[in-house]
N, C-alpha and C. Protein backbone atom coordinates (compact mmCIF):
# COMPACT_ATOMS: atom_id res chain seq x y z
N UNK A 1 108.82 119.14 54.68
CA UNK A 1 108.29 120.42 55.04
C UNK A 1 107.28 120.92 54.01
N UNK A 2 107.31 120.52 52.67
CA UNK A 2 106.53 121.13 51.47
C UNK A 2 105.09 120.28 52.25
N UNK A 3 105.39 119.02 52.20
CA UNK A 3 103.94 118.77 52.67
C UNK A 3 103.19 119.27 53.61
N UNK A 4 103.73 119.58 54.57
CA UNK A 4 103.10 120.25 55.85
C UNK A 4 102.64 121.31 55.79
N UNK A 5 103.54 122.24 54.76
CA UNK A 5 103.07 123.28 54.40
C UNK A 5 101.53 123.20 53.20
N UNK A 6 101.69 122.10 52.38
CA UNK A 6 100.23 122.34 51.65
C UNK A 6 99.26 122.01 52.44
N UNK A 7 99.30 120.97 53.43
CA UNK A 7 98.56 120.31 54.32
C UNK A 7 98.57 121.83 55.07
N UNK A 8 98.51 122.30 55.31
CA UNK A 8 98.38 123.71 56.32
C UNK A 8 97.72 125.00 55.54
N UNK A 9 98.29 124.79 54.15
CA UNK A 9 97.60 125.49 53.37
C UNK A 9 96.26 126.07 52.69
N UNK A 10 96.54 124.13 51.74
CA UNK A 10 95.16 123.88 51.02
C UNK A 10 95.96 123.96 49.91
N UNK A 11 97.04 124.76 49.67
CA UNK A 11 97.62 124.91 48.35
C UNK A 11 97.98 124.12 47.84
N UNK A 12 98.62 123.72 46.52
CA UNK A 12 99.63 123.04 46.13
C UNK A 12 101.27 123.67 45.74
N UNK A 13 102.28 123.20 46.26
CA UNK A 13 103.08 124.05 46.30
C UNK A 13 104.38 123.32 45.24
N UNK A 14 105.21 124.05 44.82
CA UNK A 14 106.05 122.83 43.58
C UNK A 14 107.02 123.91 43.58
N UNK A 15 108.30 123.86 44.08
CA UNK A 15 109.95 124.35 43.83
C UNK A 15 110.29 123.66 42.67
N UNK A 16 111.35 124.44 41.92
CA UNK A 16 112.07 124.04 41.00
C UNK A 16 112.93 123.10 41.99
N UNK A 17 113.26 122.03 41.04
CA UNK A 17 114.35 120.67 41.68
C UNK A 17 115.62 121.26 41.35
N UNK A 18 116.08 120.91 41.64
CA UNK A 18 117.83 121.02 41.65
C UNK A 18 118.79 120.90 40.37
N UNK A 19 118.13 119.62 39.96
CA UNK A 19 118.56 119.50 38.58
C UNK A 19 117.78 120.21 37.24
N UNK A 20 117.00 120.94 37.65
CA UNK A 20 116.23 122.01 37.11
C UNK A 20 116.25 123.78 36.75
N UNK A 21 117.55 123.74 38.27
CA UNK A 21 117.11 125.14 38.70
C UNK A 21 118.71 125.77 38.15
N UNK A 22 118.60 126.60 38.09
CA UNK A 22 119.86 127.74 37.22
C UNK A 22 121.03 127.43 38.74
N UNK A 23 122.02 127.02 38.13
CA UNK A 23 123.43 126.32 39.18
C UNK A 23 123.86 127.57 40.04
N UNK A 24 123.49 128.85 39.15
CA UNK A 24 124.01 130.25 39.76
C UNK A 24 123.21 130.99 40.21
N UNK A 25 121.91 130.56 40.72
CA UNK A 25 121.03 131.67 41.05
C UNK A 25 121.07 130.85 42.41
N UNK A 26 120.93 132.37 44.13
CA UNK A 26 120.68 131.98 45.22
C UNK A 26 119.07 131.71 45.21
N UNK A 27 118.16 131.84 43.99
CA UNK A 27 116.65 131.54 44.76
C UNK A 27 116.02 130.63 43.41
N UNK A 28 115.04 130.16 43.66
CA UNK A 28 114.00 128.96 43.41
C UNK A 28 113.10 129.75 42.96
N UNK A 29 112.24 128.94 41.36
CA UNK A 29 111.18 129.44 41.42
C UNK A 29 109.79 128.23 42.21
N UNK A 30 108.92 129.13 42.49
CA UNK A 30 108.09 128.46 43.77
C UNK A 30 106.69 128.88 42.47
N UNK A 31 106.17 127.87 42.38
CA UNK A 31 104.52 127.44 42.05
C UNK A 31 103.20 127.23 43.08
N UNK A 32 102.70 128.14 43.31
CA UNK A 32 101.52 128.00 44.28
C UNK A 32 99.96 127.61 43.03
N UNK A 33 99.39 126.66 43.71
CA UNK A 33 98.54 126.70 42.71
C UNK A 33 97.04 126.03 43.87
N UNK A 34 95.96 126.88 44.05
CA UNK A 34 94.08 126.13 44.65
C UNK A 34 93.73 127.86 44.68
N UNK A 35 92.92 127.59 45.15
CA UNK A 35 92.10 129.23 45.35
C UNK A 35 92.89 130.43 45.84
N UNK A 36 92.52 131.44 46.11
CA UNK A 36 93.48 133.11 45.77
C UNK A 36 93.33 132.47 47.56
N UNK A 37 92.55 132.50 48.36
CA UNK A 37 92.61 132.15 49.93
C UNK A 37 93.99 131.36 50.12
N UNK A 38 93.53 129.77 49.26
CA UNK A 38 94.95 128.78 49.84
C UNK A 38 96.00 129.47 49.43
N UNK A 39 96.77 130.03 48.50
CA UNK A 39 97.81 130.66 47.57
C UNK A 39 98.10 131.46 48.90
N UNK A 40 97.00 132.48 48.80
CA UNK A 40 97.61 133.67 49.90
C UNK A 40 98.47 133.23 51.45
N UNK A 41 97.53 131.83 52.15
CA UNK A 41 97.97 131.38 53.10
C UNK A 41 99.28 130.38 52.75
N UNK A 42 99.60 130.11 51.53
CA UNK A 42 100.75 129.45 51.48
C UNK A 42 101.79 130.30 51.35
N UNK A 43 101.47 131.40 50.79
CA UNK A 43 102.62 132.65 50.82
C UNK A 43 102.97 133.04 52.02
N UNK A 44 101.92 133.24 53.07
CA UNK A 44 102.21 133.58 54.47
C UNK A 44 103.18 132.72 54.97
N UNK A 45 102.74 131.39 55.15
CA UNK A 45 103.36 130.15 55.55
C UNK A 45 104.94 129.86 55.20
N UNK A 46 105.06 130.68 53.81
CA UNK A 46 106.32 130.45 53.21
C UNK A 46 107.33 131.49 53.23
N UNK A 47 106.55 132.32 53.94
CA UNK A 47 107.39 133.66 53.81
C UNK A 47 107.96 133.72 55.54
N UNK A 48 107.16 132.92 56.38
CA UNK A 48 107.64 133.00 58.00
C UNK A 48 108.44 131.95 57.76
N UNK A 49 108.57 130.63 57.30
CA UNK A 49 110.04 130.01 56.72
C UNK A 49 111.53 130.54 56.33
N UNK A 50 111.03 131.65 55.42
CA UNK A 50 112.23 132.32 55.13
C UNK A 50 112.53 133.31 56.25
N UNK A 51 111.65 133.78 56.84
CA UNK A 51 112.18 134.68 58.13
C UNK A 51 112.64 134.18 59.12
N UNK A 52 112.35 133.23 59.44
CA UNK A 52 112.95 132.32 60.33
C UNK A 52 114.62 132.04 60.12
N UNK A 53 114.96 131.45 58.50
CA UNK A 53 115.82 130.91 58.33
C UNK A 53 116.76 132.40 58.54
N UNK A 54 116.36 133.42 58.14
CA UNK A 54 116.87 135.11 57.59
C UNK A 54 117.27 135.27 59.56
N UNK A 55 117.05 134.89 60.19
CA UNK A 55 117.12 135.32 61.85
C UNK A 55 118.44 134.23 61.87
N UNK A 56 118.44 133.23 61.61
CA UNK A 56 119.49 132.50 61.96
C UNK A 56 120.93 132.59 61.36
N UNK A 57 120.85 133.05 60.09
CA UNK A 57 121.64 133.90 59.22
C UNK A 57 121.90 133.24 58.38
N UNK A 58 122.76 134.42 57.23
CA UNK A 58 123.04 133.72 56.00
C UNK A 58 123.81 132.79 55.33
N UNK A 59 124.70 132.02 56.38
CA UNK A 59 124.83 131.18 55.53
C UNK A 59 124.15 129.63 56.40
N UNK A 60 123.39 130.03 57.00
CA UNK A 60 122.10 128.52 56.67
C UNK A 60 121.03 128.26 55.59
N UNK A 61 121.23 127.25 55.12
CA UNK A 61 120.44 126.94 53.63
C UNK A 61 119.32 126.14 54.29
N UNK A 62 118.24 126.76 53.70
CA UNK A 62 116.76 126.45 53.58
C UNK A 62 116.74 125.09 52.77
N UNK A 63 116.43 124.32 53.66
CA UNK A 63 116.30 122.63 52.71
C UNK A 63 114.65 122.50 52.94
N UNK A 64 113.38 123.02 52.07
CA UNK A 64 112.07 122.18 52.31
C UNK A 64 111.90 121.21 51.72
C-alpha cells in the first residue's frame, strides 16, 4: 500500500518499522519527503486511509 500511495503521490513516504517504533504507543511516526504539492497530496491520500480504517472501527489495525 506505501507504494501505491507514493506512486499516486509523487512523495516519498517512510513509517517507523516495528522494531523501531515505541512498543506502547497506538501511532507511527510517518516521513513525507518531494515538493510541498507531493507532501500535501500524500497527506490527503493518507489521511482517507485512516478514515476509512476509523469507519470500520477500532479495533481493525491499519497494516500499509
Amino acid at each position: 500500500m506505501i507504494k501505491n500511495l507514493q506512486q499516486r503521490s509523487g512523495a516519498r513516504i517512510q513509517i517507523t518499522r516495528d522494531a523501531d517504533a515505541d512498543p506502547t504507543s497506538l501511532t507511527r511516526d510517518v516521513e513525507l519527503m518531494g515538493t510541498q504539492e507531493q507532501i500535501s497530496r500524500a497527506e490527503e491520500l493518507i489521511n482517507e486511509v485512516i478514515a476509512e480504517v476509523m469507519i470500520q472501527g477500532p479495533e481493525v489495525t491499519l497494516w500499509i
